[in-house]
N, C-alpha and C. Protein backbone atom coordinates (compact mmCIF):
# COMPACT_ATOMS: atom_id res chain seq x y z
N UNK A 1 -13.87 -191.55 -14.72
CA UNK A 1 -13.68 -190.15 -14.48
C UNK A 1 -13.02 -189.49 -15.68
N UNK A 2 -12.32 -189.73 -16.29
CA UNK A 2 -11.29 -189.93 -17.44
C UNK A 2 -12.14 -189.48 -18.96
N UNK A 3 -13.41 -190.34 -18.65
CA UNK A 3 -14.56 -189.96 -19.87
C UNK A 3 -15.03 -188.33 -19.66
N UNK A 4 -15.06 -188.35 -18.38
CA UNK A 4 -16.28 -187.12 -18.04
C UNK A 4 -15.39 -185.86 -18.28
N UNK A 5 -14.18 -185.82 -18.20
CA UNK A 5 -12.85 -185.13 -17.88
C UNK A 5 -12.69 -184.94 -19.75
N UNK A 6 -12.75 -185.83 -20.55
CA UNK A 6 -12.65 -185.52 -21.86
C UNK A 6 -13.82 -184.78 -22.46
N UNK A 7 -14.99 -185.26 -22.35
CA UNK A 7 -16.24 -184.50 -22.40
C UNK A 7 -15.96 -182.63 -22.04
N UNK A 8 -15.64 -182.60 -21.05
CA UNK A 8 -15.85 -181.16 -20.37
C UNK A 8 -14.58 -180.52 -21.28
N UNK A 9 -13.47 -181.47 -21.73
CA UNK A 9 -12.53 -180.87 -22.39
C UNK A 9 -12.93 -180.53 -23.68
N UNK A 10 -13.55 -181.36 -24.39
CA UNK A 10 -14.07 -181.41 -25.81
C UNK A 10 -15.30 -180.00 -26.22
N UNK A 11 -15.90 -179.84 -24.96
CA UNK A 11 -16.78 -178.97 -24.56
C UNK A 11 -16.34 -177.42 -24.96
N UNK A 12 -14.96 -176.96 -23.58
CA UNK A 12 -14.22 -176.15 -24.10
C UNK A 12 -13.69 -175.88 -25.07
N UNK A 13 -12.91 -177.12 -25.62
CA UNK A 13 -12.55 -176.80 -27.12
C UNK A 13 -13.44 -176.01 -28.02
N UNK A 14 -14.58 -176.99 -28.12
CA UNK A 14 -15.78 -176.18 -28.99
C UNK A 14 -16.04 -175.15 -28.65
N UNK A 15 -16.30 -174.25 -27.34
CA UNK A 15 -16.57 -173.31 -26.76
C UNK A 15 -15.71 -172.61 -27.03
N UNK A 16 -14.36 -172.68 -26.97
CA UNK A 16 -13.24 -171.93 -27.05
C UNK A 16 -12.93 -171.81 -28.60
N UNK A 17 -13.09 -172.44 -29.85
CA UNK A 17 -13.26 -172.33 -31.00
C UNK A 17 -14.48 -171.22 -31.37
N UNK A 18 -15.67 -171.59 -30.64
CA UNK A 18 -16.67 -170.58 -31.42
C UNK A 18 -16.05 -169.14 -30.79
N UNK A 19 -15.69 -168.51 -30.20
CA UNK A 19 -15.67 -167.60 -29.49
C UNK A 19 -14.44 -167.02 -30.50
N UNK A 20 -13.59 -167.73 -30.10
CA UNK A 20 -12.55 -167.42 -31.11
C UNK A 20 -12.94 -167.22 -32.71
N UNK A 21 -13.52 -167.46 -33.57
CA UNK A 21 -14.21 -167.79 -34.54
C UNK A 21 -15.06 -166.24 -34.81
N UNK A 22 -15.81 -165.98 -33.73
CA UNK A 22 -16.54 -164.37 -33.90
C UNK A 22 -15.27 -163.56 -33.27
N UNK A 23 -14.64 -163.34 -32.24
CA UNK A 23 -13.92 -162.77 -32.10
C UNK A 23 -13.02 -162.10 -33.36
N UNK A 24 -12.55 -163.07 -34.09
CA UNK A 24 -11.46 -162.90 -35.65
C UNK A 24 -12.24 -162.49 -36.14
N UNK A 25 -13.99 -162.71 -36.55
CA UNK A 25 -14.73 -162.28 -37.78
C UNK A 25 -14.81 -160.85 -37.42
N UNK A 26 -14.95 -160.37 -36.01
CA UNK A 26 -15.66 -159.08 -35.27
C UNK A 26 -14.47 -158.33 -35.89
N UNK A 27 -12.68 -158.75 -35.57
CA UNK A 27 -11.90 -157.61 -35.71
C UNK A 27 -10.92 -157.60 -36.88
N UNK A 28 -11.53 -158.55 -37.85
CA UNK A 28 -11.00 -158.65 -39.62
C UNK A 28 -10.96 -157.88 -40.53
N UNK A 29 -10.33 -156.98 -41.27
CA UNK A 29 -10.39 -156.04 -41.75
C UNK A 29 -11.20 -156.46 -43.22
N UNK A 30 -12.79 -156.21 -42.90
CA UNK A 30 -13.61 -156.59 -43.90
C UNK A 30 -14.24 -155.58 -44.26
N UNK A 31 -15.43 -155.33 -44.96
CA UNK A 31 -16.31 -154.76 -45.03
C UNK A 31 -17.39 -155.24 -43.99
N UNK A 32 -18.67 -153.88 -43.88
CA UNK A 32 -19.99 -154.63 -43.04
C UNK A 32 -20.09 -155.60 -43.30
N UNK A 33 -21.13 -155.56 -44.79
CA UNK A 33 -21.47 -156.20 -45.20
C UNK A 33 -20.76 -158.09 -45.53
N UNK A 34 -19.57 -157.78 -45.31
CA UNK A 34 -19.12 -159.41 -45.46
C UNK A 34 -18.99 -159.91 -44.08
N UNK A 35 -18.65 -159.25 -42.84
CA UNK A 35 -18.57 -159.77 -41.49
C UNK A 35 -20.43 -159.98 -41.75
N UNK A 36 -20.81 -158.73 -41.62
CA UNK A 36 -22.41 -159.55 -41.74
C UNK A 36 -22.65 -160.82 -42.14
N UNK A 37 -22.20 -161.28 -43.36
CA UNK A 37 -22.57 -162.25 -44.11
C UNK A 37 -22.12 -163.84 -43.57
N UNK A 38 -21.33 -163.38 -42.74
CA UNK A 38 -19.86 -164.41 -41.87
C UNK A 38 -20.75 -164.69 -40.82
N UNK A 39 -20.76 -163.59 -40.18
CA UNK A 39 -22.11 -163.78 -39.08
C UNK A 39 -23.12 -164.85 -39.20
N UNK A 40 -23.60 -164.37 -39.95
CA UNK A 40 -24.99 -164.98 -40.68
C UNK A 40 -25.05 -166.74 -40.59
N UNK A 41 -23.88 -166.86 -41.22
CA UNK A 41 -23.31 -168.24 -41.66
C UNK A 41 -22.74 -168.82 -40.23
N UNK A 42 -22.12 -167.79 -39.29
CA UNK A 42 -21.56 -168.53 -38.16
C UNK A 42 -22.93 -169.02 -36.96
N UNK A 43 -24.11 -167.63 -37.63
CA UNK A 43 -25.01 -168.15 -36.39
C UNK A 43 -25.97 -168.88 -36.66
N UNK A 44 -26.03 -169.29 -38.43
CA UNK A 44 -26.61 -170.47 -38.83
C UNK A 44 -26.06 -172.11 -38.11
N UNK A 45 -24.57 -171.86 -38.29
CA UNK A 45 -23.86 -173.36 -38.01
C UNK A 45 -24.17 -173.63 -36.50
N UNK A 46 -24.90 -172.71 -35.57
CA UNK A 46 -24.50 -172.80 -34.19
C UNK A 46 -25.29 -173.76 -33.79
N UNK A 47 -26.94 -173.72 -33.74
CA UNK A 47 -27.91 -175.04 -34.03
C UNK A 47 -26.98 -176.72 -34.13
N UNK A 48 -26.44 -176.45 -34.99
CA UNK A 48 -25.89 -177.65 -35.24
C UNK A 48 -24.65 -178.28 -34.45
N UNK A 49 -24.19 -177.02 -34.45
CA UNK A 49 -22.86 -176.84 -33.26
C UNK A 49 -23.37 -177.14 -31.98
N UNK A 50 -24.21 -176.37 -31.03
CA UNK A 50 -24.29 -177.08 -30.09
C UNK A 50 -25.30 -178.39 -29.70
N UNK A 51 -25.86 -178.78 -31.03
CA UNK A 51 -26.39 -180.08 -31.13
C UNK A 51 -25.63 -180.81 -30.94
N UNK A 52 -24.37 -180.75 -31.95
CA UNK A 52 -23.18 -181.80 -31.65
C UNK A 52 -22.31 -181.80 -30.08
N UNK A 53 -22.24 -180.84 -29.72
CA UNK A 53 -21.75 -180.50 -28.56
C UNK A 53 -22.50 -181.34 -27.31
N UNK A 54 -24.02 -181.11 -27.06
CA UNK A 54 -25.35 -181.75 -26.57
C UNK A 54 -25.27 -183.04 -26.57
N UNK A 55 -24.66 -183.88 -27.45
CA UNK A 55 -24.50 -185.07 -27.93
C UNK A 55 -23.82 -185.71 -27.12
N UNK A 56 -22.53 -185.02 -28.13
CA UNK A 56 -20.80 -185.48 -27.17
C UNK A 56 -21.03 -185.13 -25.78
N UNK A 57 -21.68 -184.47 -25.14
CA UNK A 57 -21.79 -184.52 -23.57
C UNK A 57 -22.53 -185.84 -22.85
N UNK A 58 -23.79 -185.70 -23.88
CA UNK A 58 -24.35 -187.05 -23.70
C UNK A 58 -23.69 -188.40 -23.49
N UNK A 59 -23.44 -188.36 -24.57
CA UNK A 59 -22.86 -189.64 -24.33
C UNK A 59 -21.35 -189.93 -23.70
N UNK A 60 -20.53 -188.91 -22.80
CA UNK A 60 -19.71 -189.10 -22.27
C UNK A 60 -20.31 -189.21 -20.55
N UNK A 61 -21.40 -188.37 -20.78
CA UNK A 61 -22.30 -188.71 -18.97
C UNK A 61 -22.84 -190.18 -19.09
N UNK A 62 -23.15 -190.89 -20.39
CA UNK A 62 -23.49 -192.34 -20.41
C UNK A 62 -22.34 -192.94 -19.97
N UNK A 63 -21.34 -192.76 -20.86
CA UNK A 63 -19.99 -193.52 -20.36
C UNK A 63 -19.66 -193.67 -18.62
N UNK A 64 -19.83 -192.17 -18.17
CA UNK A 64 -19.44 -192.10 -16.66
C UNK A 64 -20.01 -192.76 -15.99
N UNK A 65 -21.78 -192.53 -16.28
CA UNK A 65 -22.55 -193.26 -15.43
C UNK A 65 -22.52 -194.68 -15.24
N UNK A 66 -21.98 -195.62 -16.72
CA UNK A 66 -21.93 -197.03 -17.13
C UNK A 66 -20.39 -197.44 -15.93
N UNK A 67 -19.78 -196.60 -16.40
CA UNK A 67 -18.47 -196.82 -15.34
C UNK A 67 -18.59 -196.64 -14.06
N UNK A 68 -19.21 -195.41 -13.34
CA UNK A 68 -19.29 -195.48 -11.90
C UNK A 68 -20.26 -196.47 -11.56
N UNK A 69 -21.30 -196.91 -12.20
CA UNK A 69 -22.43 -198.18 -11.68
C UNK A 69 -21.29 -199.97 -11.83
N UNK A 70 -20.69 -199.84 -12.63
CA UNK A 70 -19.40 -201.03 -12.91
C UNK A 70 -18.66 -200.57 -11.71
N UNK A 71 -18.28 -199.65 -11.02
CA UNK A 71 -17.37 -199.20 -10.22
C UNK A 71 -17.71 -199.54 -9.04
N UNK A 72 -18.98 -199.43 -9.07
CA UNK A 72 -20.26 -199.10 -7.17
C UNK A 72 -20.18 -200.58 -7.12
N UNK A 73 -20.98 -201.28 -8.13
CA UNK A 73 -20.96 -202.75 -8.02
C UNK A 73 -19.38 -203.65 -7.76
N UNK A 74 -18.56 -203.03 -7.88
CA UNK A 74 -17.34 -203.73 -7.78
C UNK A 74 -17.14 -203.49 -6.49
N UNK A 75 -16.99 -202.44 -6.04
CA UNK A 75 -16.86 -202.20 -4.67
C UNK A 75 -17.85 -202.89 -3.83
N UNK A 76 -19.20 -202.91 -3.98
CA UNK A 76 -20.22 -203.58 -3.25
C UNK A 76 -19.68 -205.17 -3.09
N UNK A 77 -19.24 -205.89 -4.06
CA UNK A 77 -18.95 -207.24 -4.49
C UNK A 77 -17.82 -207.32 -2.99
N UNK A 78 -16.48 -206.85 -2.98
CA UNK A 78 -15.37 -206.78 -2.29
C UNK A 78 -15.91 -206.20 -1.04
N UNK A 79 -17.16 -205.38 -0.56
CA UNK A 79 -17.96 -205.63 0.62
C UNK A 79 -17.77 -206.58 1.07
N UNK A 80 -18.72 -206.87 0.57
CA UNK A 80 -19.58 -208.70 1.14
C UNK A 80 -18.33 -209.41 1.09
N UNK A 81 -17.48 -209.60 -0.06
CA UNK A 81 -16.75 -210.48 0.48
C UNK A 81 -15.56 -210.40 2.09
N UNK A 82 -15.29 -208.87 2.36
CA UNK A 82 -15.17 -208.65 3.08
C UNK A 82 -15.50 -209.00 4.10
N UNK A 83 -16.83 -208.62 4.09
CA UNK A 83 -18.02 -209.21 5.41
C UNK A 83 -18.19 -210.33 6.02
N UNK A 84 -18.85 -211.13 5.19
CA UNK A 84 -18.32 -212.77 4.81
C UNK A 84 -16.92 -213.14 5.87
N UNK A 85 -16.09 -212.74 5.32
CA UNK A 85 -14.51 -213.15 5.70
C UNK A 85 -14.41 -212.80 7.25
N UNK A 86 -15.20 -211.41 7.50
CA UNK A 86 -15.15 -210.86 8.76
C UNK A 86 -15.94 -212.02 9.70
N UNK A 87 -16.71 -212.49 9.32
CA UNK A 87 -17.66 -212.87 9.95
C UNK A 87 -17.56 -214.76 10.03
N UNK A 88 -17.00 -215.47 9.16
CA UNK A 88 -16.56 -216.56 9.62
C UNK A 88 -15.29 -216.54 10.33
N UNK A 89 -14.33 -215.81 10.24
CA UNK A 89 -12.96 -215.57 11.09
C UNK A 89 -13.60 -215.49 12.43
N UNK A 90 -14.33 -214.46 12.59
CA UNK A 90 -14.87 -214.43 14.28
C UNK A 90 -15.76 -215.56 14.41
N UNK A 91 -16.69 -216.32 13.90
CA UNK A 91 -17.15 -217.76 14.24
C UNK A 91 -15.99 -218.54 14.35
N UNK A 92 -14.76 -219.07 13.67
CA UNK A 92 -13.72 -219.45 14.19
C UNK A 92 -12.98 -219.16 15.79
N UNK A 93 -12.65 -218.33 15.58
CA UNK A 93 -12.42 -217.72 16.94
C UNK A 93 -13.50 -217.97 18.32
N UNK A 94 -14.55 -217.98 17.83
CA UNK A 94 -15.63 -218.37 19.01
C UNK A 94 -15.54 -219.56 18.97
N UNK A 95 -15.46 -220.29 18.47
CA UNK A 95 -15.39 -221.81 18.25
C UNK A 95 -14.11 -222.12 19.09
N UNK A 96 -13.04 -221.87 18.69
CA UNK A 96 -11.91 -222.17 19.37
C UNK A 96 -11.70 -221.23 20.92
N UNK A 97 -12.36 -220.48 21.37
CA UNK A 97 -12.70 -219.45 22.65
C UNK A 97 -13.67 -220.44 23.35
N UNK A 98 -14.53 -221.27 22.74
CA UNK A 98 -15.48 -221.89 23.53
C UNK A 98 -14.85 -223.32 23.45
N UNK A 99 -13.99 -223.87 22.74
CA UNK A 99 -13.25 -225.08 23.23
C UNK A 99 -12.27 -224.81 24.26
N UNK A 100 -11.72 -223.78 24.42
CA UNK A 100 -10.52 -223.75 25.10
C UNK A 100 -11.26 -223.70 26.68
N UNK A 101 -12.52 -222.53 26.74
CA UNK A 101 -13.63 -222.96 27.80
C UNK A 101 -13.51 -224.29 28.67
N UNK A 102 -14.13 -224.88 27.34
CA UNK A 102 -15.10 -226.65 28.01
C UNK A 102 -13.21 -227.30 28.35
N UNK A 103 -12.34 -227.00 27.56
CA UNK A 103 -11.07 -227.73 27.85
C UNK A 103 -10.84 -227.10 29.88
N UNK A 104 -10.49 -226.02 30.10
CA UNK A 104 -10.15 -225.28 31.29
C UNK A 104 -11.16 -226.34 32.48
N UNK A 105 -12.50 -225.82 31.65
CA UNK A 105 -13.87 -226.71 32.69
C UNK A 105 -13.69 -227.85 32.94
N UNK A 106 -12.99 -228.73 31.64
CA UNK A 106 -13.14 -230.40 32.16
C UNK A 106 -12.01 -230.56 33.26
N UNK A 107 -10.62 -229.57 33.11
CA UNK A 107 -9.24 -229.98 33.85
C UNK A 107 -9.93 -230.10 35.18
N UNK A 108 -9.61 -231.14 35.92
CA UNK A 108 -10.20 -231.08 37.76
C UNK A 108 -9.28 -229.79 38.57
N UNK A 109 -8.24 -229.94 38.42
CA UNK A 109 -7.73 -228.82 38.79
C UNK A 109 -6.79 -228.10 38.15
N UNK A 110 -6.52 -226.61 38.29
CA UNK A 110 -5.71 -225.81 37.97
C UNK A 110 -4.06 -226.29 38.07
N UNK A 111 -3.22 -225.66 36.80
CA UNK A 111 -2.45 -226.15 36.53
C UNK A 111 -1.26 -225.93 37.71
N UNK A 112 -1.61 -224.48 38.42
CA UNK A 112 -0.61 -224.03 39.46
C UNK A 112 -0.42 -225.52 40.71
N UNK A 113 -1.70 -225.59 40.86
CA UNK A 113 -2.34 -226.95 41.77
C UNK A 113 -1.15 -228.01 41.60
N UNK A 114 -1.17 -228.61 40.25
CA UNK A 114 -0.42 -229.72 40.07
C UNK A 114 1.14 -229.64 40.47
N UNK A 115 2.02 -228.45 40.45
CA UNK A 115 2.69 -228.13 40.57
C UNK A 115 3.31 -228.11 41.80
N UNK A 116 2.23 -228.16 43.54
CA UNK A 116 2.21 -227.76 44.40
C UNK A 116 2.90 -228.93 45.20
């Protein structure tokens, strides 16, 4: 989660840099012609900018996805073993529920009986 959480941060940053970036060029005490020229150059770099941006997202949704499928499978694993555990404990228990049975069945009589 940690990857995906840096991604979206890295995201803003960049986002929050370009913005900032025309914002200063828009209210710089320049001439037209050189904010023009700033322009020009800022909306040349952008292509590339959010190529890199496109990227770094990429490959932080690889990361997440590589981690939550490592994550699903770990949990699936501690299932079964779960299950497993659930499930010979109660064959135990039936086992010893059906001896205690045939034990009660073989006694000829009840224990109150002997007592009498």
């Amino acid at each position: 989660m940690s990857n995906n959480r840096s991604g979206v941060f890295f995201g803003g940053l960049m986002l929050g840099a370009t913005i900032g970036t025309l914002t200063g060029l828009l209210v710089a005490p320049r001439t037209g012609r050189e904010t023009r020229k700033l322009l020009k150059k800022s909306a040349d770099a952008l292509p590339e900018l959010a190529e890199d941006l496109s990227t770094s997202v990429q490959i932080q949704a690889d990361r997440f996805s590589v981690s939550a499928l490592r994550n699903w499978d770990e949990t699936l694993d501690r299932l079964r073993e779960a299950i497993a555990a659930g499930v010979d404990a109660s064959q135990r228990e039936s086992q010893v529920l059906k001896r205690q049975k045939a034990q009660e069945d073989s006694d000829p009589l009840p224990q109150q009986l002997e007592h009498s």
